[in-house]
C-alpha atoms as a PDB file:
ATOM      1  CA  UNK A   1      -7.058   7.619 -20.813  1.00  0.00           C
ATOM      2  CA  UNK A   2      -8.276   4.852 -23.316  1.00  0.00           C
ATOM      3  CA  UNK A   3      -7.751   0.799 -22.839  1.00  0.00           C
ATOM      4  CA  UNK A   4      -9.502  -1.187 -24.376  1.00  0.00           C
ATOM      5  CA  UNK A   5     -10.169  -4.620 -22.315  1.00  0.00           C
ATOM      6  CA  UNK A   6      -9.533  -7.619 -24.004  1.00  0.00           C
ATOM      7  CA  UNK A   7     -11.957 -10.304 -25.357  1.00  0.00           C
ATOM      8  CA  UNK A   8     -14.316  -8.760 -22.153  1.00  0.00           C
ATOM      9  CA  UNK A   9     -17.603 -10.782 -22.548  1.00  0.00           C
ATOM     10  CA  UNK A  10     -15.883 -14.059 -23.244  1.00  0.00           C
ATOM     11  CA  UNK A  11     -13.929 -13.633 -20.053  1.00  0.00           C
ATOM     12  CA  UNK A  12     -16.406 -12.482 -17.792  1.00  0.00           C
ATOM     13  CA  UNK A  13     -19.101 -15.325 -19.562  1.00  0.00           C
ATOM     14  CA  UNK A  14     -16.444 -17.818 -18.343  1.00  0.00           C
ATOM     15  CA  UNK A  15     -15.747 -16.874 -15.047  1.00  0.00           C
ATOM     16  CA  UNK A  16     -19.129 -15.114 -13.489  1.00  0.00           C
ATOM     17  CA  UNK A  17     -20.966 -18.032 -13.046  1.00  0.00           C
ATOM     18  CA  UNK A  18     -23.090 -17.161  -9.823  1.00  0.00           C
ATOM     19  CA  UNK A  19     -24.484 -13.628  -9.110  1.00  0.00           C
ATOM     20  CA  UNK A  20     -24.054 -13.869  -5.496  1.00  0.00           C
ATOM     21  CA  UNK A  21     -20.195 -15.376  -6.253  1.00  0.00           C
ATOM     22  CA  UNK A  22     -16.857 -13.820  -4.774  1.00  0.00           C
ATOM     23  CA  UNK A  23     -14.074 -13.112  -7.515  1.00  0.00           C
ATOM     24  CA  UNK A  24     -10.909 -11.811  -8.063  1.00  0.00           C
ATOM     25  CA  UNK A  25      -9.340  -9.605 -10.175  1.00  0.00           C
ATOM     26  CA  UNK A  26      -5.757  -9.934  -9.989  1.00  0.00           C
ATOM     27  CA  UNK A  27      -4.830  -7.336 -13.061  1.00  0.00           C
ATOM     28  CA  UNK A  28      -7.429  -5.123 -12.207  1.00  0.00           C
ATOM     29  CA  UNK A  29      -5.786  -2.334 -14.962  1.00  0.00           C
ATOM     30  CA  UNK A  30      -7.940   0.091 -15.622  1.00  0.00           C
ATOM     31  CA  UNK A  31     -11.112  -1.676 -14.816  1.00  0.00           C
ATOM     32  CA  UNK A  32     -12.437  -2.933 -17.767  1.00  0.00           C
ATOM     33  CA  UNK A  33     -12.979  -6.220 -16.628  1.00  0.00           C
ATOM     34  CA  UNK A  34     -13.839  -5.055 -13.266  1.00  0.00           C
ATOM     35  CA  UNK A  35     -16.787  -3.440 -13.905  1.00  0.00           C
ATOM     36  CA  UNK A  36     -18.085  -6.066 -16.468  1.00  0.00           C
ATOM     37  CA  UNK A  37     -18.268  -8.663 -13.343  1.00  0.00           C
ATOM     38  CA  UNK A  38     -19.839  -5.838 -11.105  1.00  0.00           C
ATOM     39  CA  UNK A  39     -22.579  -5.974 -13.705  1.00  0.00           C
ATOM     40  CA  UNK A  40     -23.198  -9.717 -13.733  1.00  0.00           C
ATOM     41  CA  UNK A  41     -23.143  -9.929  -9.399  1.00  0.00           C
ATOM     42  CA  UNK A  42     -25.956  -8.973  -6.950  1.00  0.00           C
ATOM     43  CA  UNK A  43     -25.592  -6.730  -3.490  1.00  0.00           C
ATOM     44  CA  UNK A  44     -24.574  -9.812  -1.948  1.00  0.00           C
ATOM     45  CA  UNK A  45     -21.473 -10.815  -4.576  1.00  0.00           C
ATOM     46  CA  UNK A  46     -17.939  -9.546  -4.018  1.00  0.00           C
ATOM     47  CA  UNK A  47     -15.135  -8.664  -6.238  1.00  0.00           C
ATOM     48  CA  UNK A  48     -11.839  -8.380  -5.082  1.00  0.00           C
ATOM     49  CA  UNK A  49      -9.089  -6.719  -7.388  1.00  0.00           C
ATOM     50  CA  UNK A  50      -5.345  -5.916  -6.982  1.00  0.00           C
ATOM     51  CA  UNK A  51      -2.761  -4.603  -9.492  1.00  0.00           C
ATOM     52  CA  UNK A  52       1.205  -4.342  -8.915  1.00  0.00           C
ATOM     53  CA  UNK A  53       1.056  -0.811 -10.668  1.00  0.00           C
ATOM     54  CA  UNK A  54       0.051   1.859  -8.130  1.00  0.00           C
ATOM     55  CA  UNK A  55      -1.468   4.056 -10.871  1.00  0.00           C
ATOM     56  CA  UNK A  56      -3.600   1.444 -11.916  1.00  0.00           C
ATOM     57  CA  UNK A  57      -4.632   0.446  -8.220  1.00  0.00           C
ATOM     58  CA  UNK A  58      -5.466   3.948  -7.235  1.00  0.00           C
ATOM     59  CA  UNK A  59      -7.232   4.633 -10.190  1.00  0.00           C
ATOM     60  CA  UNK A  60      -9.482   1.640  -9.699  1.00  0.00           C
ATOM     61  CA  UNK A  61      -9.661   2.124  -5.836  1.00  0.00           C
ATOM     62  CA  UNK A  62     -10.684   5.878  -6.727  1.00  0.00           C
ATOM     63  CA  UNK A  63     -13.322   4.616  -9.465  1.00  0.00           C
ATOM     64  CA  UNK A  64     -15.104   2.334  -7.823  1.00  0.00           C
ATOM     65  CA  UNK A  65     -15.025   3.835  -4.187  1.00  0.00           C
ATOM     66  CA  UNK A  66     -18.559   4.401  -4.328  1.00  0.00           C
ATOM     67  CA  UNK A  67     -19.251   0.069  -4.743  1.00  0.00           C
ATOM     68  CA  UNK A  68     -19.300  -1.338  -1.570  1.00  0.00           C
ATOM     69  CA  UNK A  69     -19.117  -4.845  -3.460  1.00  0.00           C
ATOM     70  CA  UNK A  70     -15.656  -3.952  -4.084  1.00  0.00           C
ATOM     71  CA  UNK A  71     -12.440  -4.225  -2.102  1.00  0.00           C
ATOM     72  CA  UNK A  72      -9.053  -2.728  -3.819  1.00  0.00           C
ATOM     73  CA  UNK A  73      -6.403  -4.672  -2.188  1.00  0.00           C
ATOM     74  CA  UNK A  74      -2.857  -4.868  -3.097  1.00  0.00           C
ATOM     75  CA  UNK A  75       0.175  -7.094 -16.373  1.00  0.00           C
ATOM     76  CA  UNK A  76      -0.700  -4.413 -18.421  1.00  0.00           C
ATOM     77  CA  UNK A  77      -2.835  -2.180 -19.910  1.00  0.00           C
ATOM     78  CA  UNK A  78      -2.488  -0.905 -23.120  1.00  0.00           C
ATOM     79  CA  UNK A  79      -2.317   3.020 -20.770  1.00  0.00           C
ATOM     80  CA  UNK A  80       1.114   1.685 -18.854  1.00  0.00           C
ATOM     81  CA  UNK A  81       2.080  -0.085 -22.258  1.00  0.00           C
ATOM     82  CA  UNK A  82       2.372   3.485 -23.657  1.00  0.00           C
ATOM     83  CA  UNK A  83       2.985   5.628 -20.670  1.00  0.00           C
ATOM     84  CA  UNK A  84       6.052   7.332 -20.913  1.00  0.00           C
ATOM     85  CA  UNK A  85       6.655   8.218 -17.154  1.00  0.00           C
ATOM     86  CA  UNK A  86       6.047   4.478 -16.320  1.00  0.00           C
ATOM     87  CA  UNK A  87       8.969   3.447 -18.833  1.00  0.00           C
ATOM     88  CA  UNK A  88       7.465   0.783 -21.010  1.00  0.00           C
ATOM     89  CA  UNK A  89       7.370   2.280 -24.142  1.00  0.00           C
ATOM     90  CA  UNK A  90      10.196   2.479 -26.847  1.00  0.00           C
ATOM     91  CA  UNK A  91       8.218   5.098 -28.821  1.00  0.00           C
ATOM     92  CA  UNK A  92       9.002   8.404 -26.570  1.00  0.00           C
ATOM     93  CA  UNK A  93      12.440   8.972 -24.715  1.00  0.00           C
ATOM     94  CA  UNK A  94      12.576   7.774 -21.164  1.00  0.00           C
ATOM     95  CA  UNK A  95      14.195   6.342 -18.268  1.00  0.00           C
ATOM     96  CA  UNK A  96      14.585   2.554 -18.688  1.00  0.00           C
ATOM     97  CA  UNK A  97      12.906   0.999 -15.808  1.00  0.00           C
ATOM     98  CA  UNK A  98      10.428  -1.422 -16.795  1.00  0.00           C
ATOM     99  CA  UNK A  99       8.990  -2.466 -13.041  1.00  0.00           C
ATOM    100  CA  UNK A 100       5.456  -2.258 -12.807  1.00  0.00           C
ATOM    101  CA  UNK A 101       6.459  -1.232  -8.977  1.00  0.00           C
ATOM    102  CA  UNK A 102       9.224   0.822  -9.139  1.00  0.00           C
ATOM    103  CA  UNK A 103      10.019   0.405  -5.501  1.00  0.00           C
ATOM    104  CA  UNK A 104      10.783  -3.342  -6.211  1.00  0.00           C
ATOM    105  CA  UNK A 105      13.740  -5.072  -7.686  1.00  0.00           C
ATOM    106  CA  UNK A 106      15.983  -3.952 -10.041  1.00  0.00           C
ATOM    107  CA  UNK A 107      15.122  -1.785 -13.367  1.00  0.00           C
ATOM    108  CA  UNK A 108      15.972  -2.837 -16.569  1.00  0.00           C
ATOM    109  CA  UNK A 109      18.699  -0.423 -17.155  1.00  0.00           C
ATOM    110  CA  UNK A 110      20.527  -1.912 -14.176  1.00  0.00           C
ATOM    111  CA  UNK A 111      20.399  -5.268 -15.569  1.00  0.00           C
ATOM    112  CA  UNK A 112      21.609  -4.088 -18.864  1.00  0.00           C
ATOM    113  CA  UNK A 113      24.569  -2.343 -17.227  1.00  0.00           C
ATOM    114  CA  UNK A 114      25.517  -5.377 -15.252  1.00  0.00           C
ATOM    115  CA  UNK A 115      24.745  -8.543 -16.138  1.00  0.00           C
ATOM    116  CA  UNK A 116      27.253 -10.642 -18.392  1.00  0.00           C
ATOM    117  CA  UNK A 117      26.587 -10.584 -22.578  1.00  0.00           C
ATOM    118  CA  UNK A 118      25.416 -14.359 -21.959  1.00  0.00           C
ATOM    119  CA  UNK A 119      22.804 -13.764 -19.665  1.00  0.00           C
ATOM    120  CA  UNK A 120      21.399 -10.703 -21.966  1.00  0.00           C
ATOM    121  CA  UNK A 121      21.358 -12.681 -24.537  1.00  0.00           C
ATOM    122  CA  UNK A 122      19.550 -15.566 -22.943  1.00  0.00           C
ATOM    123  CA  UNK A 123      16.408 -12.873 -21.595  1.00  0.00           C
ATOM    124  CA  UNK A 124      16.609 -11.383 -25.099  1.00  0.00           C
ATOM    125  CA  UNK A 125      16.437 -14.835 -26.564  1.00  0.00           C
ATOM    126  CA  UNK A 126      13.977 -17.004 -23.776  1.00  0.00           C
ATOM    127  CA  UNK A 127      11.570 -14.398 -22.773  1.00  0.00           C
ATOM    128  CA  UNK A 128      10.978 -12.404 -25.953  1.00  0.00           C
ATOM    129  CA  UNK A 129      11.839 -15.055 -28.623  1.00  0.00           C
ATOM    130  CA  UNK A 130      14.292 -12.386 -30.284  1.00  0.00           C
ATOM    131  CA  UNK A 131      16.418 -14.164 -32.374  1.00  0.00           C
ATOM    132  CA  UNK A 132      18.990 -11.909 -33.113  1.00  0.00           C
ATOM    133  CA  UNK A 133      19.239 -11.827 -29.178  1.00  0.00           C
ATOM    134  CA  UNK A 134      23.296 -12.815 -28.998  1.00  0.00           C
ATOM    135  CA  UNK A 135      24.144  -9.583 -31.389  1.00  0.00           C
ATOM    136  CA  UNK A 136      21.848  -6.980 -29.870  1.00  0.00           C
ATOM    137  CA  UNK A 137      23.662  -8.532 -26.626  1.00  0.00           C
ATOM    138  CA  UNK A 138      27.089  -7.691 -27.623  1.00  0.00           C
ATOM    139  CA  UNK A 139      25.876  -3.920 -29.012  1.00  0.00           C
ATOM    140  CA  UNK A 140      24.567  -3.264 -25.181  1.00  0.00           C
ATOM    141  CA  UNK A 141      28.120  -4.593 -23.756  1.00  0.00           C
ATOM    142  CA  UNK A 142      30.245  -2.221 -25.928  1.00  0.00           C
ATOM    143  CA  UNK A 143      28.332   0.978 -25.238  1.00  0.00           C
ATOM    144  CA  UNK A 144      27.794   0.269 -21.493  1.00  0.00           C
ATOM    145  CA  UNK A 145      31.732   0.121 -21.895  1.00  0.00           C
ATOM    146  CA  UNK A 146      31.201   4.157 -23.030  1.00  0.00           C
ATOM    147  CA  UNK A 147      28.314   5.117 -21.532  1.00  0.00           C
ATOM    148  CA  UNK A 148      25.817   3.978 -18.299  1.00  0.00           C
ATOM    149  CA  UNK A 149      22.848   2.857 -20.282  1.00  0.00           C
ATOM    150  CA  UNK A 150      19.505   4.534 -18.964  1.00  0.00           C
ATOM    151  CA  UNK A 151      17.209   5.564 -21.339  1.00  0.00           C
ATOM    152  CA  UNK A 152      14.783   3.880 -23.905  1.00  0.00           C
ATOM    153  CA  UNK A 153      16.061   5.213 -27.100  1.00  0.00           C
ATOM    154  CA  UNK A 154      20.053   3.983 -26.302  1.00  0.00           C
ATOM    155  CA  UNK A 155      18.479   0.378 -26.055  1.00  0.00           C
ATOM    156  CA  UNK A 156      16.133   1.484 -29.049  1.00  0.00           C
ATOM    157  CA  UNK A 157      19.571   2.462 -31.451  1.00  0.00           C
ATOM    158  CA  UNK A 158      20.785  -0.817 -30.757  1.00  0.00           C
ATOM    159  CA  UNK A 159      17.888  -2.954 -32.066  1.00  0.00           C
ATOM    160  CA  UNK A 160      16.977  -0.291 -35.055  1.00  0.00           C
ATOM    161  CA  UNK A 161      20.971  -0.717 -36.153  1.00  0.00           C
ATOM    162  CA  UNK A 162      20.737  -4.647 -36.209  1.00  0.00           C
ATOM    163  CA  UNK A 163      17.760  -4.978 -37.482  1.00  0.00           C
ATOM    164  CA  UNK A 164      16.212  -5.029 -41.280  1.00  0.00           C
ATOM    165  CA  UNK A 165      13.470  -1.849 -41.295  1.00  0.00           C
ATOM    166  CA  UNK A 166      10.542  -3.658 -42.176  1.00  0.00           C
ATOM    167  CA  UNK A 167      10.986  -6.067 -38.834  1.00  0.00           C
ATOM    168  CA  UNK A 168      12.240  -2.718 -36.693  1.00  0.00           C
ATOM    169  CA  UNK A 169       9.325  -2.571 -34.788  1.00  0.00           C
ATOM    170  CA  UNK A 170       8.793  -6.538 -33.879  1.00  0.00           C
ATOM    171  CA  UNK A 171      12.072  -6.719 -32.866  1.00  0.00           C
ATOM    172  CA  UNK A 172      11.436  -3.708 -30.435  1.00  0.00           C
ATOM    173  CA  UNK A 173       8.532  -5.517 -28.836  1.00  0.00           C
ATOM    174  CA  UNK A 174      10.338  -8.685 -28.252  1.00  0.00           C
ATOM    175  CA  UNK A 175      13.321  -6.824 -26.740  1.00  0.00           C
ATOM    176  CA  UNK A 176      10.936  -4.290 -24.426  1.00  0.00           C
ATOM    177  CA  UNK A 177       8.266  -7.260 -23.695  1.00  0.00           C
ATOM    178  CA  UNK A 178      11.692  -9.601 -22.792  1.00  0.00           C
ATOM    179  CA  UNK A 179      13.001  -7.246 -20.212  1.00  0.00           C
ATOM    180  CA  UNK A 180       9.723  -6.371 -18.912  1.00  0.00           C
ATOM    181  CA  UNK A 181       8.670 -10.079 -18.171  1.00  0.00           C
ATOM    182  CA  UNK A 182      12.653 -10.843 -17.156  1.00  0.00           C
ATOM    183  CA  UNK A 183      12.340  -7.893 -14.512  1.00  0.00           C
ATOM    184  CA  UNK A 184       8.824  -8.009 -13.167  1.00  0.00           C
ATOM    185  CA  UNK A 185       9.423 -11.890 -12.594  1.00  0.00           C
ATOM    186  CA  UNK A 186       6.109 -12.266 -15.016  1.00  0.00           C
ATOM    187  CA  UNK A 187       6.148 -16.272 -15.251  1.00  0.00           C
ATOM    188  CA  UNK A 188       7.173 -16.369 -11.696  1.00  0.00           C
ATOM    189  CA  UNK A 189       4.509 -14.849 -10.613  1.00  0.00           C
ATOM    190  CA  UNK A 190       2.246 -16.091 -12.693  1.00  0.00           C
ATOM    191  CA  UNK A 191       3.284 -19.713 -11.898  1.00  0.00           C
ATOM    192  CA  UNK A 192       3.134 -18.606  -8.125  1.00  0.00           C
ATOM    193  CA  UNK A 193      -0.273 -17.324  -8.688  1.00  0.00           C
ATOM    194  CA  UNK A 194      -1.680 -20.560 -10.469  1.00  0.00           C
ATOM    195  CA  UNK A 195      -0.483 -22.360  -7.368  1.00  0.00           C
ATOM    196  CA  UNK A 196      -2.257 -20.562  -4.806  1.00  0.00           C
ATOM    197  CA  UNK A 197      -5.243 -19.823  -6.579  1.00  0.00           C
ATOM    198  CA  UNK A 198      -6.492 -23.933  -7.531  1.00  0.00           C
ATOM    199  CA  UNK A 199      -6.048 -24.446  -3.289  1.00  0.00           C
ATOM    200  CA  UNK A 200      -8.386 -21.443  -2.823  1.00  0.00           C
ATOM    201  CA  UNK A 201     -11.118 -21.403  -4.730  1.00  0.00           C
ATOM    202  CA  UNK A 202     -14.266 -23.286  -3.438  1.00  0.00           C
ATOM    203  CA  UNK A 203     -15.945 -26.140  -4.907  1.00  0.00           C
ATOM    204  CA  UNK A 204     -17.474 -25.442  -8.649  1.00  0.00           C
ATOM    205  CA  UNK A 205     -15.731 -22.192  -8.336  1.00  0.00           C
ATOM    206  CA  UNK A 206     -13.710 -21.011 -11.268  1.00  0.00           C
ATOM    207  CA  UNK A 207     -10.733 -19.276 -13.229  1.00  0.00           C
ATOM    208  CA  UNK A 208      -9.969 -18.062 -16.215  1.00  0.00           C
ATOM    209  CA  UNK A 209      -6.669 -16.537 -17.104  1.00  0.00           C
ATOM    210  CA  UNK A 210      -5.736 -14.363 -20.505  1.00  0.00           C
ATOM    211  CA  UNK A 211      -2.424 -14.563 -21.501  1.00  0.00           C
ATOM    212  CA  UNK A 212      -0.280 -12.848 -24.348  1.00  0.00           C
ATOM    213  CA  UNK A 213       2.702 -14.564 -24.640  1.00  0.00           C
ATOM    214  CA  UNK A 214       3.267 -18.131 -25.993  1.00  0.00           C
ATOM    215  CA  UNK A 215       5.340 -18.301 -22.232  1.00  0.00           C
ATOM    216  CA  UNK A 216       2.422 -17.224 -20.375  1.00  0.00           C
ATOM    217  CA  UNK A 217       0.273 -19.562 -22.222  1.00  0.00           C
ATOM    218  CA  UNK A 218       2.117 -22.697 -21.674  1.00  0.00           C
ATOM    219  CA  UNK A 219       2.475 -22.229 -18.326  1.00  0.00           C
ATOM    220  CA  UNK A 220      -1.266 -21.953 -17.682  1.00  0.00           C
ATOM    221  CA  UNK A 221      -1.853 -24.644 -19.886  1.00  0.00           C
ATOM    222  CA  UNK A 222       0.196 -27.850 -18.432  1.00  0.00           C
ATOM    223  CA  UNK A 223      -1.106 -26.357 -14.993  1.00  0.00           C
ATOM    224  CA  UNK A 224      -4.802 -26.404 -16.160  1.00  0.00           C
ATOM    225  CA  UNK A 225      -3.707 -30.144 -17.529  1.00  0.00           C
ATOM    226  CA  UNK A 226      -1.806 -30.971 -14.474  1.00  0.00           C
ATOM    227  CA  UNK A 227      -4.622 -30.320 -12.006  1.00  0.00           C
ATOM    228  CA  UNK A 228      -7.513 -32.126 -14.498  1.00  0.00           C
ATOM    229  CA  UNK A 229      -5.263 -35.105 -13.951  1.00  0.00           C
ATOM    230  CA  UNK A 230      -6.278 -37.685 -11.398  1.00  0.00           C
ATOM    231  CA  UNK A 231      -3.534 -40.037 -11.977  1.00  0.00           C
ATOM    232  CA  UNK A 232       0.556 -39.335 -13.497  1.00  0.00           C
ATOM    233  CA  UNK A 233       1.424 -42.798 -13.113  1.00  0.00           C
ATOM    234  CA  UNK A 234       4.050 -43.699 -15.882  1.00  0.00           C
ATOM    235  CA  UNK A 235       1.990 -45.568 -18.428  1.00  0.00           C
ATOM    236  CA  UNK A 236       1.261 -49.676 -17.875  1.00  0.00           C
ATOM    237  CA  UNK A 237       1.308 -49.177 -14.002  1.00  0.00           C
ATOM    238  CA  UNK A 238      -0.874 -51.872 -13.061  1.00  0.00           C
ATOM    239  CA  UNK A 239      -2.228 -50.281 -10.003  1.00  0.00           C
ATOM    240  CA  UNK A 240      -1.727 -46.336  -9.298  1.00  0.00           C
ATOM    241  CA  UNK A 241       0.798 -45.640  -7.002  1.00  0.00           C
ATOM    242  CA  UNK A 242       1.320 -41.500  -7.178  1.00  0.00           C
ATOM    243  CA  UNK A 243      -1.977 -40.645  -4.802  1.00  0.00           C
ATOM    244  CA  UNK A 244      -2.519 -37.780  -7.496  1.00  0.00           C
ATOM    245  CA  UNK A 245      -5.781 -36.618  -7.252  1.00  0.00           C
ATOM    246  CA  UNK A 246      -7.771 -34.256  -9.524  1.00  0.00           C
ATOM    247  CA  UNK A 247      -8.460 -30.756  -8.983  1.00  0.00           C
ATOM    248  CA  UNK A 248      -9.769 -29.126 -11.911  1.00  0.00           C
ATOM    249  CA  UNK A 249     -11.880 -29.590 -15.133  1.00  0.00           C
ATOM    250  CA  UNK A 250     -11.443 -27.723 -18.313  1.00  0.00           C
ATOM    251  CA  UNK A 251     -14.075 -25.820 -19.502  1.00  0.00           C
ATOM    252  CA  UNK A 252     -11.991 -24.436 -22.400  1.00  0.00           C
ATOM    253  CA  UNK A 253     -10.219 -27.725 -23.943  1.00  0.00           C
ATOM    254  CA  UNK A 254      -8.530 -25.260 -26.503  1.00  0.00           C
ATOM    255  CA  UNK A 255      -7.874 -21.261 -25.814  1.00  0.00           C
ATOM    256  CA  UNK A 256     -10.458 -18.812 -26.555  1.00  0.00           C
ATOM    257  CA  UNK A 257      -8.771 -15.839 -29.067  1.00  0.00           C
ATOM    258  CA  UNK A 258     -10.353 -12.950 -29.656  1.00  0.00           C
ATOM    259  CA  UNK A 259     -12.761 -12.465 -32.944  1.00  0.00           C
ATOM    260  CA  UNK A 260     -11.643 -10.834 -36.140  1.00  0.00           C
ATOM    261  CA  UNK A 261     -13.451  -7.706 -35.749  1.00  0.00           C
ATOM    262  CA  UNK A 262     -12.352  -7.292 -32.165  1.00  0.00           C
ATOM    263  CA  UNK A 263      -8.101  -7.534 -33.508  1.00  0.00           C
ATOM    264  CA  UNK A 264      -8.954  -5.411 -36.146  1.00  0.00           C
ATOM    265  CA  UNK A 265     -10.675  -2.871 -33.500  1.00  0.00           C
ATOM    266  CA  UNK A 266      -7.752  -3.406 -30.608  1.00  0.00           C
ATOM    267  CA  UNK A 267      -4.386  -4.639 -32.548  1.00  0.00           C
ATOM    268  CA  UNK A 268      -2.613  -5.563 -29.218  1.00  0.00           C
ATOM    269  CA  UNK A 269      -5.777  -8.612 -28.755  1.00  0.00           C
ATOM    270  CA  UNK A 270      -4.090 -10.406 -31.404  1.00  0.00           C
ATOM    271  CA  UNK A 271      -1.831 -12.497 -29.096  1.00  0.00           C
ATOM    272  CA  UNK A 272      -4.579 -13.304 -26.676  1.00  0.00           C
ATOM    273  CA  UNK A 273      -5.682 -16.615 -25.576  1.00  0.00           C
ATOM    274  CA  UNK A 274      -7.803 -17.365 -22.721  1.00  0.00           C
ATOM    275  CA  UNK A 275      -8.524 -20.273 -20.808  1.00  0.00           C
ATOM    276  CA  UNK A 276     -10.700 -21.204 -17.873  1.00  0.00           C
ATOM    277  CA  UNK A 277     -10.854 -24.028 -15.681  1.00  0.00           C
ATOM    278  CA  UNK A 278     -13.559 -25.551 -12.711  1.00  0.00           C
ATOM    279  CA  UNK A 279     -12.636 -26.369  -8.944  1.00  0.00           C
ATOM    280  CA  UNK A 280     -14.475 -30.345  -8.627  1.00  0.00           C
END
């Protein structure tokens, strides 16, 4: 089992700032991260880690069992990314699911086989940036018309038949990474989480979040901006009326991307961007 953590120091630098500090992980993965902060934190720090997928959770829970700084309590690594069994890859044959807990919502195959051609099109086209979304959209309505649509390499066909060679496999990551977002609620989620997380987290305490989709990012960006804010009066209000009041500082005023040598080590880094922010 190899994943390869992205830009690890630089997110660990930002966020373990005290040695005797509680943090979350709330990808935990594989650990990678994980055990970076264990390093940085004394006996009397805490981490805290949770992961929707239950192979990643029990894997963690199982690794670090041992760590009694570490609780295991209920996105994706590069091992579910090309896990067969777990659905997410279009390289191998498999069931189209797509849910990083299969016990919750509906899989991607069931969304193919009934929502309308519009509403493809728009996930295709909103969550993956695929721009030939509206004809790979009609492709999945005629064959679902023949045949139930349920494994990777029917979706796969479609895309590869619409699609120039040389942009094949692009087009297959947009498609895969728009259904996986669309079904897994990503942005949702993650918007949820940014929400909860600024109320909790003590004075001086901090969060950084790594993101690889321009979606992701801009989402964690006007939040970060939002919440550094003390004021969102409109613009020559004489006296503020809106009772905003500031929550945050940036500590990155531009994302952190990974280094060179690090893309040319780990190709899937290349869409990272971090960001971290302060509780005042």
């Amino acid at each position: 089992m190899i994943h390869k953590p992205v830009m690890l120091k630089e997110c660990v630098d930002l966020l373990a700032t005290k040695d005797d500090g509680t943090y979350f992980d709330g990808t935990a993965g594989f650990g990678g991260h994980s055990t970076e902060i264990l390093k940085r934190i004394s006996s009397k720090g805490q981490l805290i880690a949770t992961d929707k997928d239950q192979t990643a959770f029990q894997y963690c829970r199982n690794k670090f069992a041992a760590d009694k700084r570490y609780s295991a309590d209920l996105g994706v690594s590069s091992f579910q990314l090309d896990n067969v069994e777990a659905g997410f890859t279009f390289r191998e044959d498999s069931s189209l699911d797509l849910r990083m807990n299969k016990q919750e919502g509906f899989s991607a195959s069931e969304f193919l086989n009934e929502a309308s051609q519009e509403n493809i099109a728009k996930v295709l086209f909103e969550f993956g940036e695929e721009k030939n979304s509206r004809a790979i959209a009609k492709k999945i309505i005629e064959l679902r018309l023949k045949e139930k649509i349920s494994r990777t390499f029917q979706l796969k066909k479609i895309v590869e038949n619409l699609t120039p060679e040389r942009f094949i496999t692009k087009s297959l990551a947009r498609v895969f990474q728009a259904l996986r977002i669309y079904v897994n609620d990503e942005l949702g989620e993650l918007t949820e989480f940014l929400d909860k997380s600024v109320n909790l987290l003590n004075k001086n305490g901090r969060i950084a979040v790594l993101t690889f989709h321009s979606l992701e990012d801009r989402i964690v960006k006007e939040k970060f901006k939002y919440e550094s804010l003390s004021c969102i009066c409109p613009p020559g209000t004489p006296i503020c009326i809106c009772s905003k009041k500031q929550k945050l500082k940036l500590i990155t005023s531009k994302p952190v991307v990974p280094a060179e040598s690090e893309i040319e080590n780990n190709r899937r880094a290349r869409s990272a961007k971090l960001r971290a922010a302060e509780r005042i």
